[in-house]
Protein backbone atom coordinates (compact mmCIF):
# COMPACT_ATOMS: atom_id res chain seq x y z
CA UNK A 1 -7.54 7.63 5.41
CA UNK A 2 -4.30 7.13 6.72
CA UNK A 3 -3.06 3.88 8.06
CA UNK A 4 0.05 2.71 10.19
CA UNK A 5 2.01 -0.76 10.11
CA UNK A 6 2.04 -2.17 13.42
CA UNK A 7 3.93 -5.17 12.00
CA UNK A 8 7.67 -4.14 13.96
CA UNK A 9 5.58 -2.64 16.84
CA UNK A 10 3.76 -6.22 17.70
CA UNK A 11 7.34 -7.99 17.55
CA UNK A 12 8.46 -5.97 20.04
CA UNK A 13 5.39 -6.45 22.08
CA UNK A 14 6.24 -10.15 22.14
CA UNK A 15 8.73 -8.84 25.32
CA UNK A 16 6.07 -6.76 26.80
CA UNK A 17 4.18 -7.84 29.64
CA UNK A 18 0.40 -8.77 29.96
CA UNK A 19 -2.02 -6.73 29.53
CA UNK A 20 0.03 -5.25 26.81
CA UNK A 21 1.42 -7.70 25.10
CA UNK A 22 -1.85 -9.44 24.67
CA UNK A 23 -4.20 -6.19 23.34
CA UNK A 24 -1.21 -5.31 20.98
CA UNK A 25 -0.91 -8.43 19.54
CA UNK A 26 -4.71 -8.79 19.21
CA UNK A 27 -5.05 -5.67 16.84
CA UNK A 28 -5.06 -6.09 13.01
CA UNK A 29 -1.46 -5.12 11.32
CA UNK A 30 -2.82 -2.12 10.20
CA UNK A 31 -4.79 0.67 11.96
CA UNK A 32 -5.83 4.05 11.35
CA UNK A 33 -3.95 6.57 12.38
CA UNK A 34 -6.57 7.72 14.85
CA UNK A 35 -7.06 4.51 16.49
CA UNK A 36 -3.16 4.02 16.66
CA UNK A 37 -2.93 7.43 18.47
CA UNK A 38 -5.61 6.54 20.95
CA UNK A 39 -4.51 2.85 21.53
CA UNK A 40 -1.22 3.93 21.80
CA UNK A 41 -1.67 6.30 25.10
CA UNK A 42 -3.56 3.54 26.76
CA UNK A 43 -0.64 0.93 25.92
CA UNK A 44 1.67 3.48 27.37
CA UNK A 45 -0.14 4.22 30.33
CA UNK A 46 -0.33 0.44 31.50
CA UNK A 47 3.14 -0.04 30.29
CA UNK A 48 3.85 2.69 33.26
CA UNK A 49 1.82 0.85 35.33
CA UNK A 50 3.97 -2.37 35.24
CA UNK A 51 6.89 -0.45 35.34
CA UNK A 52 8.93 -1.80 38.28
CA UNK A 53 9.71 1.46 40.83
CA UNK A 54 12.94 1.76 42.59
């Protein structure tokens, strides 16, 4: 099983806003690579969502 540091990722997060910030910094430091992969669209897809438009 392979695993990924989310360490850096959930400092950056700190900047992000809620939702995201709050279910990124909720996860362990560590995640399997298939969780990361699927967490990782859905944190992208709300990040979009906040997203200011021009």
């Amino acid at each position: 099983m392979t695993e990924v540091d989310i360490k850096d990722l959930k400092a950056k997060a700190i900047k992000f806003p809620d939702p995201v910030k709050t279910l990124i910094l909720s996860e362990p430091d560590r995640l399997d690579i298939d969780d990361y992969l699927s967490k990782m669209q859905t944190w992208e897809r709300l990040l979009r969502m906040e997203a200011p438009t021009s």
